[in-house]
Protein backbone atom coordinates (compact mmCIF):
# COMPACT_ATOMS: atom_id res chain seq x y z
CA UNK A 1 -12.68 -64.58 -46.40
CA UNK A 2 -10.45 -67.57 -47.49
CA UNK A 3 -7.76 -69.36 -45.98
CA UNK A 4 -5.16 -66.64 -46.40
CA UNK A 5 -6.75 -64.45 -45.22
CA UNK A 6 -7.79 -65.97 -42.25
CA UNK A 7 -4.32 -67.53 -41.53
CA UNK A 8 -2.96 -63.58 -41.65
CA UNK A 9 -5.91 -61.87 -39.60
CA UNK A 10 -5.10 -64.90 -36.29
CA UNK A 11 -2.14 -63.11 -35.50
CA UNK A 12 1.46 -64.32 -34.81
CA UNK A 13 0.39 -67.55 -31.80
CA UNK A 14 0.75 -70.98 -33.67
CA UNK A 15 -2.80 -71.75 -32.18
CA UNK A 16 -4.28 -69.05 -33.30
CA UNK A 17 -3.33 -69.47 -36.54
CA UNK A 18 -4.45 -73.18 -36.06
CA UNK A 19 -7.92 -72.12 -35.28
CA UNK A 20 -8.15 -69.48 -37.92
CA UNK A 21 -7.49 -72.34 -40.51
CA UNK A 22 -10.18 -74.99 -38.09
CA UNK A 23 -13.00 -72.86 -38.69
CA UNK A 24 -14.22 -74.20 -42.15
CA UNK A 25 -13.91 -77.59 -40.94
CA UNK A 26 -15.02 -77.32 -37.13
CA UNK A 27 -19.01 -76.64 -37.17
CA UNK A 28 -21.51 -76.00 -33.95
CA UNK A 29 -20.25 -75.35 -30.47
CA UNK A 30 -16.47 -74.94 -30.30
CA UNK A 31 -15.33 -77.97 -27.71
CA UNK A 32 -14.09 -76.39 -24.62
CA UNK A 33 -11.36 -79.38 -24.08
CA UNK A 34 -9.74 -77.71 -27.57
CA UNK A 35 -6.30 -75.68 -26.25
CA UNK A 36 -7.64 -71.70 -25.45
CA UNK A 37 -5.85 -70.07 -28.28
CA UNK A 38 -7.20 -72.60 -30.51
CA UNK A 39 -10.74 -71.72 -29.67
CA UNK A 40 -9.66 -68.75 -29.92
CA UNK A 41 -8.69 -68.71 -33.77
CA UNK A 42 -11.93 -70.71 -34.46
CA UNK A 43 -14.40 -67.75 -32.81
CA UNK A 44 -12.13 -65.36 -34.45
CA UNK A 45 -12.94 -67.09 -37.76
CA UNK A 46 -16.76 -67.43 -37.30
CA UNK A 47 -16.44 -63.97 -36.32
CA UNK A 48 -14.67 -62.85 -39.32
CA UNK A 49 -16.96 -64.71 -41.85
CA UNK A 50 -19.92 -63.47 -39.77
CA UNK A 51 -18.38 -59.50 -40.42
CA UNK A 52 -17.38 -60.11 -44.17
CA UNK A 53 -21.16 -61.77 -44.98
CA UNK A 54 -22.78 -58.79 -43.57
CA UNK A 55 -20.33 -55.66 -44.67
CA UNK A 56 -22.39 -53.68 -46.80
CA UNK A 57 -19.78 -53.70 -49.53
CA UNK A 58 -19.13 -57.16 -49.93
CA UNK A 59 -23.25 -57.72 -50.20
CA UNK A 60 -22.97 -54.95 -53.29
CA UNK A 61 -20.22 -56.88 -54.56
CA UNK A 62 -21.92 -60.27 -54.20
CA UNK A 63 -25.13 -58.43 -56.25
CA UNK A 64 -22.94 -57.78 -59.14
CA UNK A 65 -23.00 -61.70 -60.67
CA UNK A 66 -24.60 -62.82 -63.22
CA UNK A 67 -26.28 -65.84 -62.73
CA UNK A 68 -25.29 -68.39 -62.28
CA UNK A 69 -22.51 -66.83 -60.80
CA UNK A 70 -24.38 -65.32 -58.16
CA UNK A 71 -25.68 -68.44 -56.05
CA UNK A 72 -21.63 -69.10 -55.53
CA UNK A 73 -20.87 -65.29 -55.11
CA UNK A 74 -19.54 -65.42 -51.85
CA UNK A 75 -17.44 -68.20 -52.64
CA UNK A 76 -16.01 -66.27 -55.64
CA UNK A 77 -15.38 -63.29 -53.23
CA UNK A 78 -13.45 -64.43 -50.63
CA UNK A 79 -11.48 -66.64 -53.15
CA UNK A 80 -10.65 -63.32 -55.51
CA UNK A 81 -9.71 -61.69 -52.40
CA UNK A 82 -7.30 -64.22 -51.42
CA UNK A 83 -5.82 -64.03 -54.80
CA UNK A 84 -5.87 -59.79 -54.22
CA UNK A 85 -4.30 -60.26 -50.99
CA UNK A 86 -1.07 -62.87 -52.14
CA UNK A 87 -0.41 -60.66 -54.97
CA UNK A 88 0.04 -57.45 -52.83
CA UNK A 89 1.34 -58.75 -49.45
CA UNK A 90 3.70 -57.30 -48.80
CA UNK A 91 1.21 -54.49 -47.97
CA UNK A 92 -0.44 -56.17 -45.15
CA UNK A 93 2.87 -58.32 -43.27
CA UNK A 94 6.42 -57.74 -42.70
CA UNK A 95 7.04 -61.10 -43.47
CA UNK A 96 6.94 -62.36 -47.08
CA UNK A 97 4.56 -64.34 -48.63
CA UNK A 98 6.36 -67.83 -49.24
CA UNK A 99 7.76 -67.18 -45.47
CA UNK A 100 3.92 -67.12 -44.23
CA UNK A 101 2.72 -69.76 -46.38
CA UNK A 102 5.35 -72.53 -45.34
CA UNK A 103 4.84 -70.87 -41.60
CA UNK A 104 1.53 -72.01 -42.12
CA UNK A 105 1.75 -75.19 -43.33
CA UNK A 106 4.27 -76.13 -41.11
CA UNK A 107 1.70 -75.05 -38.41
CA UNK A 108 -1.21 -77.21 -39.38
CA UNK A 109 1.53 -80.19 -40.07
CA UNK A 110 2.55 -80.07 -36.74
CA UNK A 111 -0.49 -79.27 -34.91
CA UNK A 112 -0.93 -80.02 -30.91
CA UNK A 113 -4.38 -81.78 -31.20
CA UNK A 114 -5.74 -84.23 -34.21
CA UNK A 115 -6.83 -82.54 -37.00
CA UNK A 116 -10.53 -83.20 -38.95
CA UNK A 117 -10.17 -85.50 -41.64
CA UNK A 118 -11.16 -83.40 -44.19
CA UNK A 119 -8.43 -80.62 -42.57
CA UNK A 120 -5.68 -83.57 -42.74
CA UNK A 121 -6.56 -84.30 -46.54
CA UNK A 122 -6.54 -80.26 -47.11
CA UNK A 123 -3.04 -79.47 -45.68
CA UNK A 124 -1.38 -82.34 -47.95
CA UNK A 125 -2.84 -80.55 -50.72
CA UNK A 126 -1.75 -77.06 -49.66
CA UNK A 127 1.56 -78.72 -49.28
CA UNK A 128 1.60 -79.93 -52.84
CA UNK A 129 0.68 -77.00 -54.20
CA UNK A 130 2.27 -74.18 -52.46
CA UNK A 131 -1.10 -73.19 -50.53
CA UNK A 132 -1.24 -70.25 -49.80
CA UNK A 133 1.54 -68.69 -51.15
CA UNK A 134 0.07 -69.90 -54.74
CA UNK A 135 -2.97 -67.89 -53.93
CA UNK A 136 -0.93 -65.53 -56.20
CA UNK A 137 -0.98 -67.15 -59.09
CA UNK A 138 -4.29 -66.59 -61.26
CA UNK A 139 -4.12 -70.22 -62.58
CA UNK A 140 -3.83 -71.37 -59.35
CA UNK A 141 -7.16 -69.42 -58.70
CA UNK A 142 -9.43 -70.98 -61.86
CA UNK A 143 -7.77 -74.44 -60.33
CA UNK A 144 -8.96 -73.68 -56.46
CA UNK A 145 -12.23 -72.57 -57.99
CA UNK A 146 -12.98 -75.91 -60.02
CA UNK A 147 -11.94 -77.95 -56.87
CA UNK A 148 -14.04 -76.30 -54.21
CA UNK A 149 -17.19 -76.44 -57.38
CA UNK A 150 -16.13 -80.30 -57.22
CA UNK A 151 -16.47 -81.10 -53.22
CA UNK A 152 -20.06 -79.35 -52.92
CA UNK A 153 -23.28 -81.47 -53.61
CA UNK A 154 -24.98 -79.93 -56.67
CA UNK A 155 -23.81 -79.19 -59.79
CA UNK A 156 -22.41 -75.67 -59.57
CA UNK A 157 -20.43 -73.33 -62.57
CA UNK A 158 -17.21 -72.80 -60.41
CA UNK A 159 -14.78 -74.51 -62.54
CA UNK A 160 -16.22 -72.14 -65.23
CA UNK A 161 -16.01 -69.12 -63.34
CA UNK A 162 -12.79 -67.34 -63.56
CA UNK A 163 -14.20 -65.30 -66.90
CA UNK A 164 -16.68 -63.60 -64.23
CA UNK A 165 -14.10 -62.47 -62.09
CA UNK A 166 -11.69 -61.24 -64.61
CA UNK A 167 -15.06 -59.65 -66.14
CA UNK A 168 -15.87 -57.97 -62.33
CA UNK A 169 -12.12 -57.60 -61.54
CA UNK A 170 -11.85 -53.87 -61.70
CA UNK A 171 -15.09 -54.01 -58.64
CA UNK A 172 -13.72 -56.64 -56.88
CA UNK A 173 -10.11 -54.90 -56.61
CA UNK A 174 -11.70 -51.34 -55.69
CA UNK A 175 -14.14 -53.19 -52.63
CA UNK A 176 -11.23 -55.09 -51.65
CA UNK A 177 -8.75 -51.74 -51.16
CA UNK A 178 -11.70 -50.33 -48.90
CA UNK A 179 -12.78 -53.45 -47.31
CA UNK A 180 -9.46 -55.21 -46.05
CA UNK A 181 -8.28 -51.95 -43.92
CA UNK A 182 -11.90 -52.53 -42.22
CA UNK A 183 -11.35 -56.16 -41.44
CA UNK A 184 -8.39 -55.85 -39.97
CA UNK A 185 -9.20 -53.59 -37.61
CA UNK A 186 -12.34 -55.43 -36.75
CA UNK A 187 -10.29 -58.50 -36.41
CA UNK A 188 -7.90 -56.75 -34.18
CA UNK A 189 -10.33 -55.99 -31.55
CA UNK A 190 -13.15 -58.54 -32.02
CA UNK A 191 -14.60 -60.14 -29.06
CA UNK A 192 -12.84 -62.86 -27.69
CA UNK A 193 -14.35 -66.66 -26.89
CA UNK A 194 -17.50 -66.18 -24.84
């Protein structure tokens, strides 16, 4: 899953949702001096991304690329499910989604530790442009997509890749509707910090 989606499954705690947001720029053992909810949101995170890369219908999902599409297909699938889960979410929170998005900015502006570089470089651009809440916006998606293609190492068809998700839209949409209910109930009672 992508940041949205991780920001939403952490729950309502500031630290959790801290955490959440951590986990794709924390790596190895989470540091026990980090606050508890904080390590919290970061196991809650691996554990999330650990559920989603193994669920059976995100791995048939994932299959359906074309090359070269399919190298980058779990990028391109927890990125179109972002975008699926700004457009309708008022499904999945109470609270809108330009309330949750500046909630969670002002969260990782404000945070109660120092932040990674790379996490303090990636909330002024969320800030900029309207991260998450933009997650909506289908341009906003083909621009994500050709930024993340521009910070890995290799040359990679990202930026290119927003006529393979319109062309797998209709499958992406239908796993998503069965898939989401799933994760948030496995998110609601995954195991908690060892």
């Amino acid at each position: 899953m992508n940041h949205l989606a991780h920001a939403l499954l952490s729950g309502a705690e500031r630290d959790m949702i801290l955490g959440g947001m951590m986990g794709d720029f924390v790596h190895g053992r989470i540091d026990p001096a980090l606050p508890l909810d904080v390590r919290r949101g970061l196991a809650l995170h691996r554990a999330i991304d650990s559920y989603t890369d193994s669920h059976a219908l995100v791995a048939a999902l994932r299959a359906r690329f074309d090359p070269p599409f399919r190298r980058y297909a779990g990028i391109l699938v927890d990125i179109g499910f972002d975008h699926l889960l700004a457009r309708d979410f008022a499904r999945w929170s109470d609270v809108p989604l330009p309330a949750f998005s500046t909630h969670v900015v002002d969260v990782l502006s404000n945070p109660p530790i120092a932040l990674p570089e790379r996490m303090q470089a990636f909330v002024g651009y969320m800030r900029v442009h309207d991260l998450p809440a933009a997650y909506a916006d289908r341009a906003m998606i083909a621009r994500v997509l050709a930024g993340v293609g521009s910070r890995l190492r290799r040359a990679n068809p990202l930026a290119e890749a927003m006529p393979e998700l319109d062309r797998l839209a209709a499958e992406l949409a239908e796993a998503f509707a069965e898939f989401f209910p799933q994760l948030v109930a496995f998110a609601q009672t995954a195991p908690d910090i060892p």
